[in-house]
C-alpha atoms as a PDB file:
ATOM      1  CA  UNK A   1       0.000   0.000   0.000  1.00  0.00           C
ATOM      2  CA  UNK A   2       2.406   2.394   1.267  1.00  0.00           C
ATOM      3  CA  UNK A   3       4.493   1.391  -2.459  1.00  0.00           C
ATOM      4  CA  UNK A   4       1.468   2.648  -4.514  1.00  0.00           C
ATOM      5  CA  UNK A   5       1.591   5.332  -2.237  1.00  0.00           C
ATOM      6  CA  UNK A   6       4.984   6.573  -3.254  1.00  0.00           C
ATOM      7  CA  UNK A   7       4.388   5.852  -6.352  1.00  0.00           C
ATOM      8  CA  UNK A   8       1.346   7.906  -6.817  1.00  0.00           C
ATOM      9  CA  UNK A   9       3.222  10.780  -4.972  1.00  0.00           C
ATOM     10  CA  UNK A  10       5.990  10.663  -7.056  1.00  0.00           C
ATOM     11  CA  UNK A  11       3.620  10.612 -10.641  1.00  0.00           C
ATOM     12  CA  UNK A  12       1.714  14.054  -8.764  1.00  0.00           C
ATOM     13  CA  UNK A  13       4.874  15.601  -8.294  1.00  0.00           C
ATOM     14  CA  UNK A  14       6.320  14.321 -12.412  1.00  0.00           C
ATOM     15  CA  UNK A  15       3.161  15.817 -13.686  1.00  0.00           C
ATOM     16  CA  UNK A  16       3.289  18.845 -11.570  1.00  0.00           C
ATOM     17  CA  UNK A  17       6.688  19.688 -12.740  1.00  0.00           C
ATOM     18  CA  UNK A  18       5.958  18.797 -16.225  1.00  0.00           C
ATOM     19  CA  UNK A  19       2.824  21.276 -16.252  1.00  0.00           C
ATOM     20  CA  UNK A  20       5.126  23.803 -14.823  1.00  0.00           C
ATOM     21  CA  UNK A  21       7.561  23.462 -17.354  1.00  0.00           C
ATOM     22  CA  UNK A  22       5.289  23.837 -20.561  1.00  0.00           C
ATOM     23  CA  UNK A  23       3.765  27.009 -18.812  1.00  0.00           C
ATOM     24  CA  UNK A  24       7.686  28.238 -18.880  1.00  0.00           C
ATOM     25  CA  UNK A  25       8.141  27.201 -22.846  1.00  0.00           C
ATOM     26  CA  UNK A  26       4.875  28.726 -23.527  1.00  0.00           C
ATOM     27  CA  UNK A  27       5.718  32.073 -21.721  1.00  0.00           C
ATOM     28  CA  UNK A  28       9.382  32.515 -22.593  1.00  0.00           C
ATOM     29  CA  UNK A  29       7.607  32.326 -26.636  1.00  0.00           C
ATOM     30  CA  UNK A  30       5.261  34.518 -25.537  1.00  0.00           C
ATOM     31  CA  UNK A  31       8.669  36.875 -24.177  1.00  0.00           C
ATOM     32  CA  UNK A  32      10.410  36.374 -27.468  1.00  0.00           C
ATOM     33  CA  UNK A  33       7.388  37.566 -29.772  1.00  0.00           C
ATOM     34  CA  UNK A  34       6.954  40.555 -27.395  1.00  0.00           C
ATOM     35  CA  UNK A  35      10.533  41.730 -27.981  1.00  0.00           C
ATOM     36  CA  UNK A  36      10.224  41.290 -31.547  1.00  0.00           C
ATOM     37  CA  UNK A  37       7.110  43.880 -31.643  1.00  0.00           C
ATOM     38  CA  UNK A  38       8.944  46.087 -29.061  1.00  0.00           C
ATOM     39  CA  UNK A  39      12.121  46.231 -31.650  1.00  0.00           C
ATOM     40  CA  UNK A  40       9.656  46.772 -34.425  1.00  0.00           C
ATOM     41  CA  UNK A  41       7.904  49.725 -32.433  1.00  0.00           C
ATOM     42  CA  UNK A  42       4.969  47.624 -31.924  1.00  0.00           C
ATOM     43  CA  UNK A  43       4.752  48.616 -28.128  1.00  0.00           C
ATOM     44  CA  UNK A  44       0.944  47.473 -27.446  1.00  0.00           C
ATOM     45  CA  UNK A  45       1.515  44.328 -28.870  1.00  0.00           C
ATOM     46  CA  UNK A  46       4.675  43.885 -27.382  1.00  0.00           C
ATOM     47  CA  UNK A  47       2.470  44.336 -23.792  1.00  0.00           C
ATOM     48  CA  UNK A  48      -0.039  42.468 -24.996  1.00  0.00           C
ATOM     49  CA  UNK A  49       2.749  39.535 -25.613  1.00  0.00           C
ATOM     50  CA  UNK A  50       3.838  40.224 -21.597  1.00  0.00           C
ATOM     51  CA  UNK A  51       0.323  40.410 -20.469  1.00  0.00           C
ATOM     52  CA  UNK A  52      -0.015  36.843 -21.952  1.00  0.00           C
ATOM     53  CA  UNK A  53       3.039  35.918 -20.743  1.00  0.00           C
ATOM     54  CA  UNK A  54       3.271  36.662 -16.960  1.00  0.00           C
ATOM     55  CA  UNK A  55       0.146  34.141 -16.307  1.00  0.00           C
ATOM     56  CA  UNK A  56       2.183  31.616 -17.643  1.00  0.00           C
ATOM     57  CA  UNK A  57       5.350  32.166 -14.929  1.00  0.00           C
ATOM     58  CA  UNK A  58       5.009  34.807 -12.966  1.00  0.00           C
ATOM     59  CA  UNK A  59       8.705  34.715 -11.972  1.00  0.00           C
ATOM     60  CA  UNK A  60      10.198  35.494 -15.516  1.00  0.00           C
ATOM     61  CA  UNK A  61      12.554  38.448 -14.914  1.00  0.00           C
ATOM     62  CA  UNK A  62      12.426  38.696 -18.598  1.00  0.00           C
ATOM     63  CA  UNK A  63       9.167  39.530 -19.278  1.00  0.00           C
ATOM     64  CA  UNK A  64       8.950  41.704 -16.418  1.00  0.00           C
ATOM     65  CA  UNK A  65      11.687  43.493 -18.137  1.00  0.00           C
ATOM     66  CA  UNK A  66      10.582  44.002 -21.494  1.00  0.00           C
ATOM     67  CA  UNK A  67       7.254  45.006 -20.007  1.00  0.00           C
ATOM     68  CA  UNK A  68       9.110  47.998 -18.106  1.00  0.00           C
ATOM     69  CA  UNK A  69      11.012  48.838 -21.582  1.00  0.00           C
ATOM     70  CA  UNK A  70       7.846  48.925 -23.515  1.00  0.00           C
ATOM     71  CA  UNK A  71       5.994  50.933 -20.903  1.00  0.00           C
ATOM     72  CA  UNK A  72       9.265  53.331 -20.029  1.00  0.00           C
ATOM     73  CA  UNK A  73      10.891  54.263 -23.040  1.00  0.00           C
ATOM     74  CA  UNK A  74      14.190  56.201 -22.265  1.00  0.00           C
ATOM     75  CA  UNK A  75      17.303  55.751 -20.299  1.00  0.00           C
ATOM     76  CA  UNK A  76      17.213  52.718 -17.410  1.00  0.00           C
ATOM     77  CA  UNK A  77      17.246  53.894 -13.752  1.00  0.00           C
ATOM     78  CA  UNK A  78      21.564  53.766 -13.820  1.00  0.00           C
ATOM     79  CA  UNK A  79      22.154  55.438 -17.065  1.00  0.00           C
ATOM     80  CA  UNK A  80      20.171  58.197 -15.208  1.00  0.00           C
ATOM     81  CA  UNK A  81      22.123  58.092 -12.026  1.00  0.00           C
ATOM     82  CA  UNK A  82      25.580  57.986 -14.019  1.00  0.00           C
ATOM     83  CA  UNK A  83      23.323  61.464 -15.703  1.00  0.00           C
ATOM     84  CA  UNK A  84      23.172  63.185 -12.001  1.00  0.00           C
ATOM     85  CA  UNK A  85      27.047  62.066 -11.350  1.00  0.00           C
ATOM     86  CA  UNK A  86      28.342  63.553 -14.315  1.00  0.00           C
ATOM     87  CA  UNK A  87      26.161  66.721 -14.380  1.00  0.00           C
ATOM     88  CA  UNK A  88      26.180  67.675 -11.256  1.00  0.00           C
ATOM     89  CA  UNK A  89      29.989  66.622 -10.015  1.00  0.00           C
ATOM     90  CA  UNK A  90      28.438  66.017  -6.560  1.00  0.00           C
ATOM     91  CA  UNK A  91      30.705  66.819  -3.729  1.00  0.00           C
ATOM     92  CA  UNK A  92      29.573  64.057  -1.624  1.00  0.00           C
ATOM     93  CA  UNK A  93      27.734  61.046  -2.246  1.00  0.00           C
ATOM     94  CA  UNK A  94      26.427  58.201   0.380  1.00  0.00           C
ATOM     95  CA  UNK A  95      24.306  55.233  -1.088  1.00  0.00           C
ATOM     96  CA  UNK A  96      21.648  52.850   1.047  1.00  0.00           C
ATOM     97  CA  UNK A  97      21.866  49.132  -0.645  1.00  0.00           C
ATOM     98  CA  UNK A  98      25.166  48.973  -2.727  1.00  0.00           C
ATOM     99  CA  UNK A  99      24.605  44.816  -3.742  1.00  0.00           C
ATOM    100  CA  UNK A 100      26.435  44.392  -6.352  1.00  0.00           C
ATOM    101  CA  UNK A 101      28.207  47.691  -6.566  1.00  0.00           C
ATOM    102  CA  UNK A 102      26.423  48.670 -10.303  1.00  0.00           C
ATOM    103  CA  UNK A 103      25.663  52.033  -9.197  1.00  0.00           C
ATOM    104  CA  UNK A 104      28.327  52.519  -6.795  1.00  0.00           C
ATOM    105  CA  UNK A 105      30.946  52.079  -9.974  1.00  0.00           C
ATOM    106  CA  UNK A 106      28.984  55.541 -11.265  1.00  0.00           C
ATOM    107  CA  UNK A 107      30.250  57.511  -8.401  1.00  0.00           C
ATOM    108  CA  UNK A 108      33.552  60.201 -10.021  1.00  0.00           C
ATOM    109  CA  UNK A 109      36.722  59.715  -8.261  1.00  0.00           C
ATOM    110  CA  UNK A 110      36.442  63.846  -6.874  1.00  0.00           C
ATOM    111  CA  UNK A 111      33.401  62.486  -4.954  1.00  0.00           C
ATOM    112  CA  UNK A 112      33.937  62.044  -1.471  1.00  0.00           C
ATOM    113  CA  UNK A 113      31.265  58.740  -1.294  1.00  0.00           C
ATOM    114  CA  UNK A 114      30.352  55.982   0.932  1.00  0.00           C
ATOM    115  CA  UNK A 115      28.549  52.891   1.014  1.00  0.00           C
ATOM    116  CA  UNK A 116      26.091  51.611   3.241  1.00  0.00           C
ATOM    117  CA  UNK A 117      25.308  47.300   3.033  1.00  0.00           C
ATOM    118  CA  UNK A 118      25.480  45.277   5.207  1.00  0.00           C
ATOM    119  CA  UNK A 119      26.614  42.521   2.600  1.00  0.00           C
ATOM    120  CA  UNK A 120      27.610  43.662  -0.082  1.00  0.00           C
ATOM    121  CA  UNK A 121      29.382  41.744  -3.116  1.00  0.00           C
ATOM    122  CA  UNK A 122      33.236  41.497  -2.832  1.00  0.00           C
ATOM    123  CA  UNK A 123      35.523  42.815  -4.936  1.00  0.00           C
ATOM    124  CA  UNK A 124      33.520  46.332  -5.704  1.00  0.00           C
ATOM    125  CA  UNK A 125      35.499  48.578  -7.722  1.00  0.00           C
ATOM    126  CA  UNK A 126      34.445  51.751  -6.344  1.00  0.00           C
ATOM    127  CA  UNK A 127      36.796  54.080  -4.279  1.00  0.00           C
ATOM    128  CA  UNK A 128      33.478  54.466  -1.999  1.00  0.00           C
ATOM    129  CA  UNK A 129      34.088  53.645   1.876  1.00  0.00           C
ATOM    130  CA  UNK A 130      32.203  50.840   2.433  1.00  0.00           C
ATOM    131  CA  UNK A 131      30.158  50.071   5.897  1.00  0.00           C
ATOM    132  CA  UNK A 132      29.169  46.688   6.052  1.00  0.00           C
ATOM    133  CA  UNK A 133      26.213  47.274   7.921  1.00  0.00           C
ATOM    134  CA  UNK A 134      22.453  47.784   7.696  1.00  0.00           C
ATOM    135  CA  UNK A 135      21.867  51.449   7.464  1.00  0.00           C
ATOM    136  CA  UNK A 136      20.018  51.933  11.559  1.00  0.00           C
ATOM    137  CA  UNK A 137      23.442  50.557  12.526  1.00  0.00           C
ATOM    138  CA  UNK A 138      24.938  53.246  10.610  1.00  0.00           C
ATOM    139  CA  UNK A 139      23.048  56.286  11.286  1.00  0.00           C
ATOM    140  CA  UNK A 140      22.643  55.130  15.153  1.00  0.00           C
ATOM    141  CA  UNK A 141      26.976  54.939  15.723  1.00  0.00           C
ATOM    142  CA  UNK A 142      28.257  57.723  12.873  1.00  0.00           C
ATOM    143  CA  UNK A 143      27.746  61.230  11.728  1.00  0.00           C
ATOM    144  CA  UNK A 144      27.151  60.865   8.147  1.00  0.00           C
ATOM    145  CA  UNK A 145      29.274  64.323   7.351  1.00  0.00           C
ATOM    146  CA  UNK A 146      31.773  63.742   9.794  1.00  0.00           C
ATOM    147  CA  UNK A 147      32.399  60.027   8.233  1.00  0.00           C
ATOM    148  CA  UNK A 148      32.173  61.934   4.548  1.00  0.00           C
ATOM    149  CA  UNK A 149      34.594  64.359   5.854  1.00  0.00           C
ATOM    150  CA  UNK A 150      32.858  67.415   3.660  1.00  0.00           C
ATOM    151  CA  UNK A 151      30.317  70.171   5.345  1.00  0.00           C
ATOM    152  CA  UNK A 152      27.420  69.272   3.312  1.00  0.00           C
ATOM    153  CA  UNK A 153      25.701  65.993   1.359  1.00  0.00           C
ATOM    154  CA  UNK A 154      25.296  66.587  -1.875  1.00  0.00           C
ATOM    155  CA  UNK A 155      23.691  63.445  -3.240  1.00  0.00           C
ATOM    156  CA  UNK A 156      22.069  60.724  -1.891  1.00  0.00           C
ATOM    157  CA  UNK A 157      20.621  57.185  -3.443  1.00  0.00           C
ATOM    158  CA  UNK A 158      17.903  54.945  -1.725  1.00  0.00           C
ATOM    159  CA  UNK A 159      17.917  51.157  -2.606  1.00  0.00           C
ATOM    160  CA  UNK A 160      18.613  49.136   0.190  1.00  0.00           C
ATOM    161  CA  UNK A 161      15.796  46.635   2.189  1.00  0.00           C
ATOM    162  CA  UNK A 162      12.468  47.417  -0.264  1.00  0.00           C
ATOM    163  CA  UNK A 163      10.118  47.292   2.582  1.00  0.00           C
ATOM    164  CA  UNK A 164       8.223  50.607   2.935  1.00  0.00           C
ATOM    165  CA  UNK A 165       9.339  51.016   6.825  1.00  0.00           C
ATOM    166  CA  UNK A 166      12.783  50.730   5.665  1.00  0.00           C
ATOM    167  CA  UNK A 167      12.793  53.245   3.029  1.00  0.00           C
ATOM    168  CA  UNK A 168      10.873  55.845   5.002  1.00  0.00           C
ATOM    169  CA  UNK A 169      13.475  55.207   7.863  1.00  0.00           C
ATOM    170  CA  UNK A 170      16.376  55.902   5.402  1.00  0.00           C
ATOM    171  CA  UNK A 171      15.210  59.331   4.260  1.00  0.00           C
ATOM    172  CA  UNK A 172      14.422  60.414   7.182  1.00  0.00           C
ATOM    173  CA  UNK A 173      18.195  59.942   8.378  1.00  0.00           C
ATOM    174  CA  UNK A 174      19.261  61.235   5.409  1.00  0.00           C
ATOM    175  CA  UNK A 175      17.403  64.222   5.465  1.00  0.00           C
ATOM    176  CA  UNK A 176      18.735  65.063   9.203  1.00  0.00           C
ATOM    177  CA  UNK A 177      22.272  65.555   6.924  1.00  0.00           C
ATOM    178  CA  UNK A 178      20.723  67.065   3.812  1.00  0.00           C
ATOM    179  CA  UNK A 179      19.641  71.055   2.523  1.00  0.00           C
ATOM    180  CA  UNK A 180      17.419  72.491   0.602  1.00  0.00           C
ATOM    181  CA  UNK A 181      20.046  71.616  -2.559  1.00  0.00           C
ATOM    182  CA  UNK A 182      20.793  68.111  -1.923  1.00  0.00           C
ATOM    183  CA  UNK A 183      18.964  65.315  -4.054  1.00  0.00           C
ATOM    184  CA  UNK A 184      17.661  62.461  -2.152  1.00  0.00           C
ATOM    185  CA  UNK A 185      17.361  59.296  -5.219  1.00  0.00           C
ATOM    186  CA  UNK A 186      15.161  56.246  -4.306  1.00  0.00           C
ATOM    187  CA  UNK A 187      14.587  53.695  -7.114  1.00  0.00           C
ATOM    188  CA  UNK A 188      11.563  51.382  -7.501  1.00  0.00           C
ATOM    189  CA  UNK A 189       9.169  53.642  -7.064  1.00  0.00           C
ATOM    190  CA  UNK A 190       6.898  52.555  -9.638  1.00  0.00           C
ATOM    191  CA  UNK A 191       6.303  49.095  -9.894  1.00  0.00           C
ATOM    192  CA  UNK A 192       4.597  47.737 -13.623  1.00  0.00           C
ATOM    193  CA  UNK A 193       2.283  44.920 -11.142  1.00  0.00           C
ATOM    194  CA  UNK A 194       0.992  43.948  -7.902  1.00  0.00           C
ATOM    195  CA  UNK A 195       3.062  40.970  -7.542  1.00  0.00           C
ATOM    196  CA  UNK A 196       6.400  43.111  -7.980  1.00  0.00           C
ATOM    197  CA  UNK A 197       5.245  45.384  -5.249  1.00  0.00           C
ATOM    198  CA  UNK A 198       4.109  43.054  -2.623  1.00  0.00           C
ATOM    199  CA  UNK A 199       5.649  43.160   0.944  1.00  0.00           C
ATOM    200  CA  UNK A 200       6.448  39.411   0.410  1.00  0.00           C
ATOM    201  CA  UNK A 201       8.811  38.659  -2.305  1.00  0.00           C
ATOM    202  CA  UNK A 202       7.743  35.559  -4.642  1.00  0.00           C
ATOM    203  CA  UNK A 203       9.649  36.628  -7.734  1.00  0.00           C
ATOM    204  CA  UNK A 204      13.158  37.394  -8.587  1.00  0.00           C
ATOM    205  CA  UNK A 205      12.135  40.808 -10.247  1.00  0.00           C
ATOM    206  CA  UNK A 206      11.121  42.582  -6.922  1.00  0.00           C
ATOM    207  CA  UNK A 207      10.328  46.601  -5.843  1.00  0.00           C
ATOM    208  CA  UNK A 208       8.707  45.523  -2.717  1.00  0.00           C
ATOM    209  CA  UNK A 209       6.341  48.568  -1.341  1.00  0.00           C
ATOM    210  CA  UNK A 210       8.709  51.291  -1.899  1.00  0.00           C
ATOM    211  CA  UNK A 211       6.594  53.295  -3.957  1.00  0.00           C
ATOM    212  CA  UNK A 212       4.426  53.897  -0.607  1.00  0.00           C
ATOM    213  CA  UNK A 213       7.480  56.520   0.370  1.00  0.00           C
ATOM    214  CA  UNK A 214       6.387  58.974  -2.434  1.00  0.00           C
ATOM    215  CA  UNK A 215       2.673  58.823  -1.888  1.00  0.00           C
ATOM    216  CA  UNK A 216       3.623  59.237   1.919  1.00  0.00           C
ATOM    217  CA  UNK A 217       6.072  62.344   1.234  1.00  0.00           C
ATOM    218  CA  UNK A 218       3.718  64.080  -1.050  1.00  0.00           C
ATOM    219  CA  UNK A 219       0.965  63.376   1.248  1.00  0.00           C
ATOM    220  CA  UNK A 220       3.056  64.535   4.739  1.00  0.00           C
ATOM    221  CA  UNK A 221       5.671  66.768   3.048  1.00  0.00           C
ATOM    222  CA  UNK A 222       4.277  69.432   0.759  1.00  0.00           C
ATOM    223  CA  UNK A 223       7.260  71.346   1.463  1.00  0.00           C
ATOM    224  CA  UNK A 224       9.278  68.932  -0.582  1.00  0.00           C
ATOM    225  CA  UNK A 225       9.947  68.859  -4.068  1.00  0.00           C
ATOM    226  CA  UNK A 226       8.915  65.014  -5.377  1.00  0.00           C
ATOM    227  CA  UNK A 227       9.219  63.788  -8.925  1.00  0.00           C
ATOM    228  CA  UNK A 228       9.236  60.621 -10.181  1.00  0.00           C
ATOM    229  CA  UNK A 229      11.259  59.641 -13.542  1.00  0.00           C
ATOM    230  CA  UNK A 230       9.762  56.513 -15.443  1.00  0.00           C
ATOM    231  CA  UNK A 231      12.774  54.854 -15.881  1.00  0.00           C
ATOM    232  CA  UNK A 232      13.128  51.297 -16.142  1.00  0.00           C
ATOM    233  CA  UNK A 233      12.802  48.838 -14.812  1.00  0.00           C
ATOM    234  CA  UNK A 234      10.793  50.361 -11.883  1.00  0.00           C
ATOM    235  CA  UNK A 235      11.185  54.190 -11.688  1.00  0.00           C
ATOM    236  CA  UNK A 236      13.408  56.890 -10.029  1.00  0.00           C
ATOM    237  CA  UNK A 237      12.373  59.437  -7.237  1.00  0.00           C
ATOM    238  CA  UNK A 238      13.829  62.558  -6.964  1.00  0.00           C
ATOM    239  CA  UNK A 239      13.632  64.364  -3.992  1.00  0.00           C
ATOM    240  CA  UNK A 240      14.787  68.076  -2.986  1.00  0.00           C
ATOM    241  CA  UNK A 241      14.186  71.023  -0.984  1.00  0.00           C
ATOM    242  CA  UNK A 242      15.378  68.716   2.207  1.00  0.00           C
ATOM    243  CA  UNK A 243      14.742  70.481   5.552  1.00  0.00           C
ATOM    244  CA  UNK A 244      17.320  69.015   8.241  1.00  0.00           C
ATOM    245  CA  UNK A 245      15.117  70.534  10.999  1.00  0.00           C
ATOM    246  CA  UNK A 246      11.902  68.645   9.810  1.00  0.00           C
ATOM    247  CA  UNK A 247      10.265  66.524  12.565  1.00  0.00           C
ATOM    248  CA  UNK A 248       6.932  65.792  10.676  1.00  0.00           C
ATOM    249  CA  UNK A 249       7.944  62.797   9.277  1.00  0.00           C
ATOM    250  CA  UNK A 250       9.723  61.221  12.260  1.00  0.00           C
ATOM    251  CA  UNK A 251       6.671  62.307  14.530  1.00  0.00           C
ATOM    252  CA  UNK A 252       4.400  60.251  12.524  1.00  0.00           C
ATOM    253  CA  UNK A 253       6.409  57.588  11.796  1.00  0.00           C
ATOM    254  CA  UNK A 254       3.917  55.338  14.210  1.00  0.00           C
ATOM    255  CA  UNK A 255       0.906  56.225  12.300  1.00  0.00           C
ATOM    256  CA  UNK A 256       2.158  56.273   8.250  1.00  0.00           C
ATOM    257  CA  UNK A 257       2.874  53.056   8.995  1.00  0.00           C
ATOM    258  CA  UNK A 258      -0.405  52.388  10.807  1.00  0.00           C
ATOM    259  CA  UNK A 259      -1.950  54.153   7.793  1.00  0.00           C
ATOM    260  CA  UNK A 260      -0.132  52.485   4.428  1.00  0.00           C
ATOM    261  CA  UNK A 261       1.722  48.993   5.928  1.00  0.00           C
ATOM    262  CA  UNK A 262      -1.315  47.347   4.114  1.00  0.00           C
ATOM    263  CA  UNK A 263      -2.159  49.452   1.089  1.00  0.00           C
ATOM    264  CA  UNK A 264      -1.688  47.760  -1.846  1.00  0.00           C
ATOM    265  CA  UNK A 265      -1.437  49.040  -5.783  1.00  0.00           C
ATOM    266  CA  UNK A 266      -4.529  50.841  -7.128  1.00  0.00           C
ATOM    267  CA  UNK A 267      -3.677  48.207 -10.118  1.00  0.00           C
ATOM    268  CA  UNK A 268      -2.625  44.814 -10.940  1.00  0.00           C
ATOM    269  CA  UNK A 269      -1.027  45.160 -13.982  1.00  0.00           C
ATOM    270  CA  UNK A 270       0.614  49.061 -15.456  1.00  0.00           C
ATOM    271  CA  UNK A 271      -0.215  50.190 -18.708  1.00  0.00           C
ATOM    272  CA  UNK A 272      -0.488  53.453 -20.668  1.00  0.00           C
ATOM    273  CA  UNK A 273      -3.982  54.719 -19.359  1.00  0.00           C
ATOM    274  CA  UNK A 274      -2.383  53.382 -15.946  1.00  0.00           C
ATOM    275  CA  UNK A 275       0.312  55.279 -16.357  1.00  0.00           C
ATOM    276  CA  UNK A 276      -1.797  58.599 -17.661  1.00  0.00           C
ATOM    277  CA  UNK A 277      -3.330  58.540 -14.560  1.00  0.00           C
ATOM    278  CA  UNK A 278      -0.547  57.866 -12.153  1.00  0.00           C
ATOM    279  CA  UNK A 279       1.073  60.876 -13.271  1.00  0.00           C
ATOM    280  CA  UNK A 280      -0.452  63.489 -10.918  1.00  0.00           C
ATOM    281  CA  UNK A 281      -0.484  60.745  -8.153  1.00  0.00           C
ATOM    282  CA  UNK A 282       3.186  60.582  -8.553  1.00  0.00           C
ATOM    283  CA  UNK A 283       4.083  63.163  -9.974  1.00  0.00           C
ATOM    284  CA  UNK A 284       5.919  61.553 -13.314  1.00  0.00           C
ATOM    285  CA  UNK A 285       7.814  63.703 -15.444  1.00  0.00           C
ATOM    286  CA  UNK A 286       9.247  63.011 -18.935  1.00  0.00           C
ATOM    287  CA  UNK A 287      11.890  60.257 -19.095  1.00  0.00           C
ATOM    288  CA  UNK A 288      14.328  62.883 -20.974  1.00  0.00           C
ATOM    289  CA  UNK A 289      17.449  64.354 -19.705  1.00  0.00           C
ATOM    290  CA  UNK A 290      16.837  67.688 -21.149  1.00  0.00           C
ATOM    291  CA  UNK A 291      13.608  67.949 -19.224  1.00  0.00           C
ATOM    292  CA  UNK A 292      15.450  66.649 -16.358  1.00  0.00           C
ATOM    293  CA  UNK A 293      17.450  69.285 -15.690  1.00  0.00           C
ATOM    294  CA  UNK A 294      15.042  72.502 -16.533  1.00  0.00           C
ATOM    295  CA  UNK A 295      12.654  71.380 -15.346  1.00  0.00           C
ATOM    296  CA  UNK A 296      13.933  69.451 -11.971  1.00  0.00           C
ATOM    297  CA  UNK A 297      17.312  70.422 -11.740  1.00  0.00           C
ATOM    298  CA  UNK A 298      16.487  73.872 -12.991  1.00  0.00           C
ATOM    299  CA  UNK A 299      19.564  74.178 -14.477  1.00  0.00           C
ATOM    300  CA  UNK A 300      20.518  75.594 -17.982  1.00  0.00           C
END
């Protein structure tokens, strides 16, 4: 009994995997037809190819990326950040979730920069000081412009734990150190579905509830100057106009979180009317460089 058991068991799980396996095939065709139209310029049909695909594996980074090129035409969220190191020669430079070190590489060698992970990858070429710690640890033992060893912070990027506690924690320490010129950068900020933003991660493409930091800020922070470039794969906030001696946020700490921990996306799945309307919500500018910095940077 207990044989035909097994064996029974074992056939479920064969069949199981089997099933999951054709839903891949099917899905990474669906990917490859989609990219096609997206070369061609065919950008609806190339989300209608990811719409069809995602069912079919939810956890394909690839169509999750193609979906984010077709829906945010323009430089990717690093090409822009290499954009703010180069145009603006920051003085200083400190970065929440360095990973891999891909954005860390961008920093210029005049920037005085440093690096906040608690593991991040060896071997990072980056002349960044590197604190291999989570970024509480950090703020609660050193004084972020004593350990930069400049007057001021210039720059600022947010992309370390993507829970929406997290986040909100690490601008509000940053913003203790910042002025009304500093730039405060936090990526994944707008998510292309649901499943991408969720507070539990289930797929290797993953924003986790960031994007709840901009809706809080513009909500809580009017004084604040909040845009959000559509760069892919999941967005770019920009944040000036920093007041050090703000307490509003840190005040109500307790009861954003009471108020958004379980909000979820107003959508399941982003696409152009989506996006229309998300763009007074969040306030999305242009994807364009040129806009960028008239417009945000208000520079000529």
């Amino acid at each position: 009994m207990q044989f035909l058991k097994d064996t029974w068991w074992r056939l479920g799980t064969h069949i199981s995997q089997l099933s999951r396996d054709i839903k891949k095939r099917k899905a990474e065709r669906w990917v490859a037809r989609g990219e096609g139209r997206l070369a061609n310029g065919a950008v609806e049909d190339a989300l209608t190819c990811s719409e069809r695909s995602l069912p079919l594996d939810e956890d394909l980074a690839r169509a999750h990326g193609f979906m984010a090129r077709s829906l945010m035409p323009g430089d990717d969220y690093l090409t822009t950040i290499s954009r703010f190191h180069n145009f603006l020669r920051p003085e200083s430079y400190v970065e929440i979730g360095v990973f891999m070190g891909n954005s860390l590489r961008l920093v210029n060698s005049q920037t005085k920069a440093i690096g906040i992970d608690p593991s991040p990858s060896e071997g990072i070429e980056s002349h960044a000081k590197l604190y291999k710690m989570s970024s509480n640890e950090f703020f609660e033992s050193y004084d972020l412009l004593e350990e930069l060893c400049t007057p001021r912070l210039a720059l600022a990027f947010i992309d370390g734990l993507h829970i929406f506690e997290q986040a909100l924690m690490d601008f509000i320490n940053i913003e203790r150190y910042g002025d009304r010129e500093t730039i405060v950068l936090i990526h994944d900020c707008l998510p292309i579905t649901r499943l991408v933003a969720s507070r539990k991660r289930s797929t290797y493409f993953w924003c986790g509830d960031v994007w709840k930091v901009v809706v809080t800020l513009l909500e809580h922070r009017a004084d604040l100057r909040i845009f959000v470039i559509p760069a892919p794969p999941s967005g770019l906030a920009v944040i000036t106009n920093l007041d050090p001696n703000s307490t509003v946020l840190s005040e109500r700490y307790d009861s954003i979180l009471t108020e958004y921990q379980d909000k979820e996306l107003d959508y399941d799945s982003l696409d152009f009317r989506k996006l229309e309307t998300l763009r007074t919500k969040f306030n999305i500018v242009p994807n364009s460089w040129d806009y960028i910095v008239q417009n945000v940077l208000h520079r000529t």
